[in-house]
C-alpha atoms as a PDB file:
ATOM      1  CA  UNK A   1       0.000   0.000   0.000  1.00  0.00           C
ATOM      2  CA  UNK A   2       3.003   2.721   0.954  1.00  0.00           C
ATOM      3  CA  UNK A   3       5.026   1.364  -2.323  1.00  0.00           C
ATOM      4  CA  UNK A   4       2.094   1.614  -4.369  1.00  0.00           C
ATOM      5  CA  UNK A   5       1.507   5.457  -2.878  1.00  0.00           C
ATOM      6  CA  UNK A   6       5.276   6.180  -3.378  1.00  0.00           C
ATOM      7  CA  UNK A   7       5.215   4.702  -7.052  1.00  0.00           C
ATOM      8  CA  UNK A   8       2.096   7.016  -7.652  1.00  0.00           C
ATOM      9  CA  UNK A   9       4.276  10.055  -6.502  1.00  0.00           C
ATOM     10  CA  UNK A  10       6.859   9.483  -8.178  1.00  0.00           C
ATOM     11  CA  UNK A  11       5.248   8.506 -11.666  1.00  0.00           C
ATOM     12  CA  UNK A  12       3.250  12.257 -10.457  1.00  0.00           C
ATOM     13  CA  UNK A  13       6.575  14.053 -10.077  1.00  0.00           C
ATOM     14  CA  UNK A  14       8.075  12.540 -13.862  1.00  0.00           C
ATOM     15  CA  UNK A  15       4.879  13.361 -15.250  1.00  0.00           C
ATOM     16  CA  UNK A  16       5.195  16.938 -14.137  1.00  0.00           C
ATOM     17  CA  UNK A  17       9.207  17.608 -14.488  1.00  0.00           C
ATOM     18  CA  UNK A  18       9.773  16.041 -17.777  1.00  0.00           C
ATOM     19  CA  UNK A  19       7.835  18.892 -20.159  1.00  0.00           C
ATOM     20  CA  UNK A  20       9.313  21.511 -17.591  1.00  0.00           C
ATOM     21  CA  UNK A  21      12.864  19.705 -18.506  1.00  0.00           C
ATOM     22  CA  UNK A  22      12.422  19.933 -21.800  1.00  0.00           C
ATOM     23  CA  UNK A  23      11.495  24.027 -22.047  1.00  0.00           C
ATOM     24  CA  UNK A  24      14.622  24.231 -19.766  1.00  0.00           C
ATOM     25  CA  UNK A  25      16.259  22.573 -22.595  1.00  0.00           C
ATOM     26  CA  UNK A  26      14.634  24.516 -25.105  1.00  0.00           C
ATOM     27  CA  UNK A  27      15.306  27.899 -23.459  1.00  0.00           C
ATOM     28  CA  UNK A  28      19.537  26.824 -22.606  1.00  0.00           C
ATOM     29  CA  UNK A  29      19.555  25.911 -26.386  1.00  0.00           C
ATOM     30  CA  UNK A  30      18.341  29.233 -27.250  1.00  0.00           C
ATOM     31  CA  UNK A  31      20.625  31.134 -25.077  1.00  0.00           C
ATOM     32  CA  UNK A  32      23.417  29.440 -26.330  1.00  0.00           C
ATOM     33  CA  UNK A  33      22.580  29.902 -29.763  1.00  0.00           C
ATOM     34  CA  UNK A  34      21.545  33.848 -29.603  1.00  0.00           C
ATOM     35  CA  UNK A  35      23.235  35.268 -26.836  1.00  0.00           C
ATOM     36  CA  UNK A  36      26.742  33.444 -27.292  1.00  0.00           C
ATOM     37  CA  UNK A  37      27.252  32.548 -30.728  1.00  0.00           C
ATOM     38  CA  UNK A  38      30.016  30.472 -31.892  1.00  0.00           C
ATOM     39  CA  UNK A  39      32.770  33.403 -32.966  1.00  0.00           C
ATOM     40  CA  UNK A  40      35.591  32.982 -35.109  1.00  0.00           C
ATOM     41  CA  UNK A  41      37.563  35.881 -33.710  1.00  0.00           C
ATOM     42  CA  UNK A  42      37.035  35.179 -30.553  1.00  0.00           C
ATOM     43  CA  UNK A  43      40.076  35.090 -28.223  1.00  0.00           C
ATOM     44  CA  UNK A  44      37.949  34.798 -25.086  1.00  0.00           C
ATOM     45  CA  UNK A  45      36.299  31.387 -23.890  1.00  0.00           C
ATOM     46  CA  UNK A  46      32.807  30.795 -23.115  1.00  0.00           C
ATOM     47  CA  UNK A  47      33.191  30.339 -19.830  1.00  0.00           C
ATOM     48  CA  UNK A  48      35.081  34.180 -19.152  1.00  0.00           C
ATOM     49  CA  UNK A  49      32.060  34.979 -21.872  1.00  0.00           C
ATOM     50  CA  UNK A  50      29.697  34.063 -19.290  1.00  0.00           C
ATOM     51  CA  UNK A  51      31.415  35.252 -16.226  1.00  0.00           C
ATOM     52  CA  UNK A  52      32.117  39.168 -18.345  1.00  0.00           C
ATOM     53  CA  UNK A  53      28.209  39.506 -19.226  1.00  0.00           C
ATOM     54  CA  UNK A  54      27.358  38.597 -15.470  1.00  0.00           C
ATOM     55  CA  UNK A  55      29.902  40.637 -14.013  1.00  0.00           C
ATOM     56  CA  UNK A  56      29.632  43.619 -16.648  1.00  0.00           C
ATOM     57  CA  UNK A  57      25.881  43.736 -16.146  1.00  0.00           C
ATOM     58  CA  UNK A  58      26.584  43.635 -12.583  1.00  0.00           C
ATOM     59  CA  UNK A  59      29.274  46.360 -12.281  1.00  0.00           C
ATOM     60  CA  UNK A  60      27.262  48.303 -15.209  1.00  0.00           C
ATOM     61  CA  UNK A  61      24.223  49.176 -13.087  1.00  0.00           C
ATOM     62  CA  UNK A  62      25.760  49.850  -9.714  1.00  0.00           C
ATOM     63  CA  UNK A  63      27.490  52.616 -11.520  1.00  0.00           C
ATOM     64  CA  UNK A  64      24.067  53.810 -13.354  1.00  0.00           C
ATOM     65  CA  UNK A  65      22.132  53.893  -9.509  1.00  0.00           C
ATOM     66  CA  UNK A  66      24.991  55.423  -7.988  1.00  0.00           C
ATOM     67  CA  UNK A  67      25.321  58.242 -10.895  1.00  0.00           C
ATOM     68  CA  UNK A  68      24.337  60.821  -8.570  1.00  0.00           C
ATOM     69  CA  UNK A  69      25.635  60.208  -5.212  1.00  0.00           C
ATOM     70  CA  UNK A  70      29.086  59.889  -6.368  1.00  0.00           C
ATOM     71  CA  UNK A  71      29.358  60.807 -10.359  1.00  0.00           C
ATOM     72  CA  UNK A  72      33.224  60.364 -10.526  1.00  0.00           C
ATOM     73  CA  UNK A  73      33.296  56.215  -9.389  1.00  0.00           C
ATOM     74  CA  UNK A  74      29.605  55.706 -10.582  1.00  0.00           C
ATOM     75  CA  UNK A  75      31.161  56.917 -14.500  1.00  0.00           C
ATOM     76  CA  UNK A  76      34.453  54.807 -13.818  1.00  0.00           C
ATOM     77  CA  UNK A  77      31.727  51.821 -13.090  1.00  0.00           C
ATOM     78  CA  UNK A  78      29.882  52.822 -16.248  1.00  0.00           C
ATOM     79  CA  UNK A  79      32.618  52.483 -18.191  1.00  0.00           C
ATOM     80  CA  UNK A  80      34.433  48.843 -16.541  1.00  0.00           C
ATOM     81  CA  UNK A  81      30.897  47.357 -16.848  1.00  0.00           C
ATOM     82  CA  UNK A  82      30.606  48.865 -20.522  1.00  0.00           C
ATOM     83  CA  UNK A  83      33.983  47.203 -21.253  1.00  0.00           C
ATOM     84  CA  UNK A  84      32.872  43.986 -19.460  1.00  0.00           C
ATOM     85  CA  UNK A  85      29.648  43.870 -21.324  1.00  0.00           C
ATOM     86  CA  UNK A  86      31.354  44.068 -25.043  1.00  0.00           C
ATOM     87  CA  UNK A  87      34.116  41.445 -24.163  1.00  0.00           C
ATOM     88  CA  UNK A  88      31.752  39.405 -23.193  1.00  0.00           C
ATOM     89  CA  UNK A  89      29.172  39.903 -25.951  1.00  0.00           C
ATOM     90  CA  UNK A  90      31.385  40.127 -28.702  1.00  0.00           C
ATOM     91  CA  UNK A  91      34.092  37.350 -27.275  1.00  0.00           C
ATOM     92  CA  UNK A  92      36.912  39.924 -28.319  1.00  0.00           C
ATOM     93  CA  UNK A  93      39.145  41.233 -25.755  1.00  0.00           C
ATOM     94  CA  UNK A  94      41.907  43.725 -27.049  1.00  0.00           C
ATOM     95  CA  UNK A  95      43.345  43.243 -23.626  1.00  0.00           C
ATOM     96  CA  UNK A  96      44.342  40.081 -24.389  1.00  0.00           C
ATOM     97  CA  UNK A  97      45.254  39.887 -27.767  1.00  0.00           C
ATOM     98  CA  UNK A  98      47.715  42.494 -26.162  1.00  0.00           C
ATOM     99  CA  UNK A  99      49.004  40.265 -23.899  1.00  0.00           C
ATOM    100  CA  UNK A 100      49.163  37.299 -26.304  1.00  0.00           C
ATOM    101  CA  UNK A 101      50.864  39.055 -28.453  1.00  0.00           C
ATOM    102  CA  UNK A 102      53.117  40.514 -26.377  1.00  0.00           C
ATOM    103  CA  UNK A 103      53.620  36.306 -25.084  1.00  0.00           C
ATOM    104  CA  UNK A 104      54.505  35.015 -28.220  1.00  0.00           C
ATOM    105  CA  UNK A 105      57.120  38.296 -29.259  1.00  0.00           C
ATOM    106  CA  UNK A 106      59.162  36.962 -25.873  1.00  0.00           C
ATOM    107  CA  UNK A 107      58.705  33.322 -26.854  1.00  0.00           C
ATOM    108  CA  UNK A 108      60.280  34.220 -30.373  1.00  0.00           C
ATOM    109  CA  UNK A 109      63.155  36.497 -28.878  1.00  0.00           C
ATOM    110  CA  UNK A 110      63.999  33.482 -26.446  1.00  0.00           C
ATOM    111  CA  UNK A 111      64.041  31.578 -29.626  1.00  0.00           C
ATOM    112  CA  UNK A 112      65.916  33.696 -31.499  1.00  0.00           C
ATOM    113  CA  UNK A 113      68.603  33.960 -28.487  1.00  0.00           C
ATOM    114  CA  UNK A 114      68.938  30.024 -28.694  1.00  0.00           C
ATOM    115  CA  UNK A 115      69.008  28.944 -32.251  1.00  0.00           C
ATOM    116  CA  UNK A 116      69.557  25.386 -31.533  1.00  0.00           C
ATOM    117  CA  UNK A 117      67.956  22.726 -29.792  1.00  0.00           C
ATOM    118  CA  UNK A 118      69.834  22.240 -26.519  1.00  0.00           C
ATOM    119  CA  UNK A 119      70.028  17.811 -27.285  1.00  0.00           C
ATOM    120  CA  UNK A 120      72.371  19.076 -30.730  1.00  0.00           C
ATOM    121  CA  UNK A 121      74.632  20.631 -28.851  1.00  0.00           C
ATOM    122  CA  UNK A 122      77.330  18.016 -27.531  1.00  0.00           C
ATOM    123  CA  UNK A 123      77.802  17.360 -23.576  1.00  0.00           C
ATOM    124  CA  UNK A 124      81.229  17.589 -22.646  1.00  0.00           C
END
């Protein structure tokens, strides 16, 4: 009598979950699709993607609420969040194609400063 109540609740609960699983579904697929789509140029991973737009957002309208209490950090807000938003929309970050850049010009000059492999040269 209690299994046949508990196999009644549960066939209840899959009954109920499984269409609201599958618009959760629906709706993640939809994000994914729209909001971060797949970008060639992109030197920023999805996961930073997601983190920028959250943080961005976040950063973004502290600065608009506090625009008139203090202008001069609720601007400098503005802007950070502004910044955050775009990298994370757009998956480009000049930042780091800065940086990366910047990575493989040392990586070359170390190269350059040690033409040969070090198992050509003989041990004495």
């Amino acid at each position: 009598m209690i299994t046949d109540d508990i196999k009644k609740a549960t066939d209840t609960v899959k009954e109920t979950l499984t269409p609201i699983n599958e618009e959760f579904k629906k709706v993640t697929d939809t994000i994914k699709n729209t909001l971060l789509p797949e970008n060639p140029n992109a030197n920023v991973g999805k996961t930073d993607r997601i983190i920028s737009v959250g943080t961005g957002a976040y950063i973004f309208f502290k600065g608009v609420t506090n625009l008139f209490s203090s202008p001069i950090l609720a601007l400098t807000e503005v802007g950070v969040g502004a910044a955050l938003l775009h990298r994370g929309i757009t998956g480009n970050c000049e930042i780091k194609k800065i940086v990366d850049s910047a990575d493989d010009a040392d990586e070359m000059a170390v190269s350059n400063a040690y033409p040969y492999p070090s198992d050509s040269v003989s041990q004495l």
